[in-house]
C-alpha atoms as a PDB file:
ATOM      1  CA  UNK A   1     -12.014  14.925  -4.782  1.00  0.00           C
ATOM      2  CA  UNK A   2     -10.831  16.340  -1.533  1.00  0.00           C
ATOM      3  CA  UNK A   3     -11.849  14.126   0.468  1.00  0.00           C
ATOM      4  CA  UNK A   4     -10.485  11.639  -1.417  1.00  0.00           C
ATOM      5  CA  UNK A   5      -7.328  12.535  -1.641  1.00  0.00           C
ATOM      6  CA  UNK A   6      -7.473  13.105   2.665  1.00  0.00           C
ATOM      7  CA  UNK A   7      -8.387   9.732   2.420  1.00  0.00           C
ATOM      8  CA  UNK A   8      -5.155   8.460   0.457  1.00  0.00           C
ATOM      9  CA  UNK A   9      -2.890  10.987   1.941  1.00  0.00           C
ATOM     10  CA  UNK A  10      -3.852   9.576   5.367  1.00  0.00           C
ATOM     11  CA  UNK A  11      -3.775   6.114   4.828  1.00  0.00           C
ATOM     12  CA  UNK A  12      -0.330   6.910   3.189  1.00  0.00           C
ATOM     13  CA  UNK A  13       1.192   8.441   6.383  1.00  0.00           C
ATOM     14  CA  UNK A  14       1.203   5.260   7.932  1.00  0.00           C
ATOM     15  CA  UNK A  15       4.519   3.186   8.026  1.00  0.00           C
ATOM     16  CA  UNK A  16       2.939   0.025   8.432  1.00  0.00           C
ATOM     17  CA  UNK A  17       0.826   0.900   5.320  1.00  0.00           C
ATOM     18  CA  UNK A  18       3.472   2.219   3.012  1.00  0.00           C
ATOM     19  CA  UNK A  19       5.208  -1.285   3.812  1.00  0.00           C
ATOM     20  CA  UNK A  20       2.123  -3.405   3.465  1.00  0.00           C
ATOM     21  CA  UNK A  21       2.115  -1.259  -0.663  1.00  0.00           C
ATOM     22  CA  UNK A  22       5.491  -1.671  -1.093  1.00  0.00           C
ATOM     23  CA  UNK A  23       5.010  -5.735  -0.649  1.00  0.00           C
ATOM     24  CA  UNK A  24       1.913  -5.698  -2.803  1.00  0.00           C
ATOM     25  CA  UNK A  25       3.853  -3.769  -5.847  1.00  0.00           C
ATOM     26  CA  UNK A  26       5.337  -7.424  -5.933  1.00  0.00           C
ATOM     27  CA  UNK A  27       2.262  -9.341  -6.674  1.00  0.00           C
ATOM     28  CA  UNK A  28      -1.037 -10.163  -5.087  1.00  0.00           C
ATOM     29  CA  UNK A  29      -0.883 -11.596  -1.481  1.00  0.00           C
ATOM     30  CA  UNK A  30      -3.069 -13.191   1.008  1.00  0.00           C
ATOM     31  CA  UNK A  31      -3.487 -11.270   3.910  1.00  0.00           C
ATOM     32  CA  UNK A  32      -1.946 -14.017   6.136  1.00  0.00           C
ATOM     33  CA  UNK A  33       1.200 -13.500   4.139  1.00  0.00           C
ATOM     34  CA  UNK A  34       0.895  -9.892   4.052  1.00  0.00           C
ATOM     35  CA  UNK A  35       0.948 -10.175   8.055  1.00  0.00           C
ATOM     36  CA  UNK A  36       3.838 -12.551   8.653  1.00  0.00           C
ATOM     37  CA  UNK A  37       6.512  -9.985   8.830  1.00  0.00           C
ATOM     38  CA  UNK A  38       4.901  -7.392  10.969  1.00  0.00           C
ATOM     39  CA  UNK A  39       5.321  -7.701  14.278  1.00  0.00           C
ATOM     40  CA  UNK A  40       1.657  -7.160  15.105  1.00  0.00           C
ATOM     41  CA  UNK A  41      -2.157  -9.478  14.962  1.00  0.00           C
ATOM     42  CA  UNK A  42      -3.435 -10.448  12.385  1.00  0.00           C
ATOM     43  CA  UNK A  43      -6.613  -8.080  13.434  1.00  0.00           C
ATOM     44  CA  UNK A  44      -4.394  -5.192  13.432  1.00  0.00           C
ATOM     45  CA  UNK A  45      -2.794  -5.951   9.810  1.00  0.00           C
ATOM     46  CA  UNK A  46      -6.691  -6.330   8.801  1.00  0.00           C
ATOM     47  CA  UNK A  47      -7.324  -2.376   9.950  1.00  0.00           C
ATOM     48  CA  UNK A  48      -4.144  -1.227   8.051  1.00  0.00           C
ATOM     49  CA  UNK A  49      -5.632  -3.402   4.569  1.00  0.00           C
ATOM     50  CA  UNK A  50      -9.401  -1.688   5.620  1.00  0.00           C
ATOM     51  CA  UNK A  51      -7.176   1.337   5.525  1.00  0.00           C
ATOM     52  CA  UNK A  52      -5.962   1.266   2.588  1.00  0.00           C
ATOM     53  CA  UNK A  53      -8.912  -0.746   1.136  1.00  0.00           C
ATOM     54  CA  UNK A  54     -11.110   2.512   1.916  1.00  0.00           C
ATOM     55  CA  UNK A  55      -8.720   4.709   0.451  1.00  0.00           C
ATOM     56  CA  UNK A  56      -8.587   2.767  -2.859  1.00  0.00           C
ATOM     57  CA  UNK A  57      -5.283   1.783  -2.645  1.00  0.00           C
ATOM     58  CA  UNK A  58      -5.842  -1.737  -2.861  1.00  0.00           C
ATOM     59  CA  UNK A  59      -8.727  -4.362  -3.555  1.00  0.00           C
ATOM     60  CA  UNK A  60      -9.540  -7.282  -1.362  1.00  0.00           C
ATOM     61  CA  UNK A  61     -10.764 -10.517  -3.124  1.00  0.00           C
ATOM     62  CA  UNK A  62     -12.012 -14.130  -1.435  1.00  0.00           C
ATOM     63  CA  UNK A  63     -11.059 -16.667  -2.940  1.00  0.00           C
ATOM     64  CA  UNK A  64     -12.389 -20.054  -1.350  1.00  0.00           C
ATOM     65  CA  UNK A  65     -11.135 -19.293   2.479  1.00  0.00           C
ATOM     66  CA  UNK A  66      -8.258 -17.159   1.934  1.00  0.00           C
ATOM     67  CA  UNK A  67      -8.678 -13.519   1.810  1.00  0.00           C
ATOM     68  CA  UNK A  68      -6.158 -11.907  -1.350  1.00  0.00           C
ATOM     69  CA  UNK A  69      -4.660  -8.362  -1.259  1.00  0.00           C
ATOM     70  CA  UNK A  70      -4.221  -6.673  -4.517  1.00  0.00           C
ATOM     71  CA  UNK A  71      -2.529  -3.054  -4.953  1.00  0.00           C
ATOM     72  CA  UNK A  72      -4.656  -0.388  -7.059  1.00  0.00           C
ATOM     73  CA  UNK A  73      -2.504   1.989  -8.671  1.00  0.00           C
ATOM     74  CA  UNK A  74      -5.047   4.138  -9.413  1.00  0.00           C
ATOM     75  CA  UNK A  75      -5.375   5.889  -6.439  1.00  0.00           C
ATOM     76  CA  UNK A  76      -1.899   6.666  -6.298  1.00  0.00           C
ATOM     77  CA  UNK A  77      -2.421   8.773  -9.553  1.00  0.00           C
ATOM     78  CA  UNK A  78      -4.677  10.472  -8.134  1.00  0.00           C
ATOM     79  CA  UNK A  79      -2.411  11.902  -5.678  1.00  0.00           C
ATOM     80  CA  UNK A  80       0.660  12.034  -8.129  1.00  0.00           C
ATOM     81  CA  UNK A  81      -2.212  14.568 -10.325  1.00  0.00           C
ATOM     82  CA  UNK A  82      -3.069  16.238  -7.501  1.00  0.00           C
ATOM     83  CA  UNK A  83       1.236  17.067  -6.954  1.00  0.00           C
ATOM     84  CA  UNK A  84       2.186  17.955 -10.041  1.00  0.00           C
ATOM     85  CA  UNK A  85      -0.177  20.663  -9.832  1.00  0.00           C
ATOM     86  CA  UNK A  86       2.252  22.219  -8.122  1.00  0.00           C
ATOM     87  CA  UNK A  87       4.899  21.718 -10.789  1.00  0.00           C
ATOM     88  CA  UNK A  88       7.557  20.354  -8.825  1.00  0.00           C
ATOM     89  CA  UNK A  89       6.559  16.897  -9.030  1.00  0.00           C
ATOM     90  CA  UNK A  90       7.047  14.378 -11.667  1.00  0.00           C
ATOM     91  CA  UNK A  91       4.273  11.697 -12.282  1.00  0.00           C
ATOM     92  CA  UNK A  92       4.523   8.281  -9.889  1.00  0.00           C
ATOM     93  CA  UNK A  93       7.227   5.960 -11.551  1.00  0.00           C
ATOM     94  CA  UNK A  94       5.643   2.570  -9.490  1.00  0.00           C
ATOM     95  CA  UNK A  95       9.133   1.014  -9.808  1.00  0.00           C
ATOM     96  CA  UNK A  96      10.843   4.380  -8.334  1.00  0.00           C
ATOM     97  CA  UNK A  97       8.027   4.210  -5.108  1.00  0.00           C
ATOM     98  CA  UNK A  98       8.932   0.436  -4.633  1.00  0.00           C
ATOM     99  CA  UNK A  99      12.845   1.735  -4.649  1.00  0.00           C
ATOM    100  CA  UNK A 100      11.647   4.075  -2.398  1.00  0.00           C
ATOM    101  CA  UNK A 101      10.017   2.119   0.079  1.00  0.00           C
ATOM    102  CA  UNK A 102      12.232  -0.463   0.072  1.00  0.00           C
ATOM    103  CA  UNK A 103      15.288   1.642   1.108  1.00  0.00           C
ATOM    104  CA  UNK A 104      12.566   3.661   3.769  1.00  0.00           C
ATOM    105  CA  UNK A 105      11.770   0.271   5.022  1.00  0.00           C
ATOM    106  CA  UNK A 106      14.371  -2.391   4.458  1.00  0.00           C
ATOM    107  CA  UNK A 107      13.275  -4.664   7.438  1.00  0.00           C
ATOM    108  CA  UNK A 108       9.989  -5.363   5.534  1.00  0.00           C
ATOM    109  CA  UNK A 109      11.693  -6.355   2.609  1.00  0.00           C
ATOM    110  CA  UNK A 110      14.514  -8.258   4.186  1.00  0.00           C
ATOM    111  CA  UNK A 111      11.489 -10.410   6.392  1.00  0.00           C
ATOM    112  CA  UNK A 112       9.431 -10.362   2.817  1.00  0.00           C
ATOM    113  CA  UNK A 113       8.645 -13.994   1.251  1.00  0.00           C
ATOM    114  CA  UNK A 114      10.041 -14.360  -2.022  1.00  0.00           C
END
């Protein structure tokens, strides 16, 4: 479980990453849509989704020739768990970490696609 949770804490100290979530709390999104507001390749958006692919944090589908991103709440509880061990932290409200991001980050959301 340890190294699990190095895993997700890791690919969750990443600013790029965090944005890339916050967009995917939205809905599914192919990855060339996930890239367009980044100012960065496409190859180095694909590391950040291996990232966070690896970590469990999201899912990456094919569908015919476009690659779709999917966010997997999951492994964010297991990190939310893993905090309120410590009894300061409430469990992850996904709709408070998308509030959250999107005032951390407000140039991904104002660049987002609607």
């Amino acid at each position: 479980m340890t190294d699990r949770l190095d895993t997700i804490f890791s690919a969750l100290a990443d600013p790029t990453r965090r944005a890339i979530l916050s967009m995917l709390l939205e809905d599914d999104m192919a990855v060339t849509d996930v890239a367009e507001p980044f100012q960065m390749s496409l190859a180095a958006i694909s590391k950040h989704l291996q990232v966070l692919a690896e970590a469990g944090l999201i899912s990456q589908e094919r569908r015919g020739r476009v690659k779709w991103c999917k966010l997997e709440p999951d492994a964010l509880r297991a990190a939310s768990v893993w905090m309120q061990g410590f009894g300061q932290f409430e469990p992850v409200n996904l709709d408070a970490f998308e509030r959250f991001l999107a005032a951390e980050l407000p140039e991904c959301q104002e660049n987002r696609p609607e």
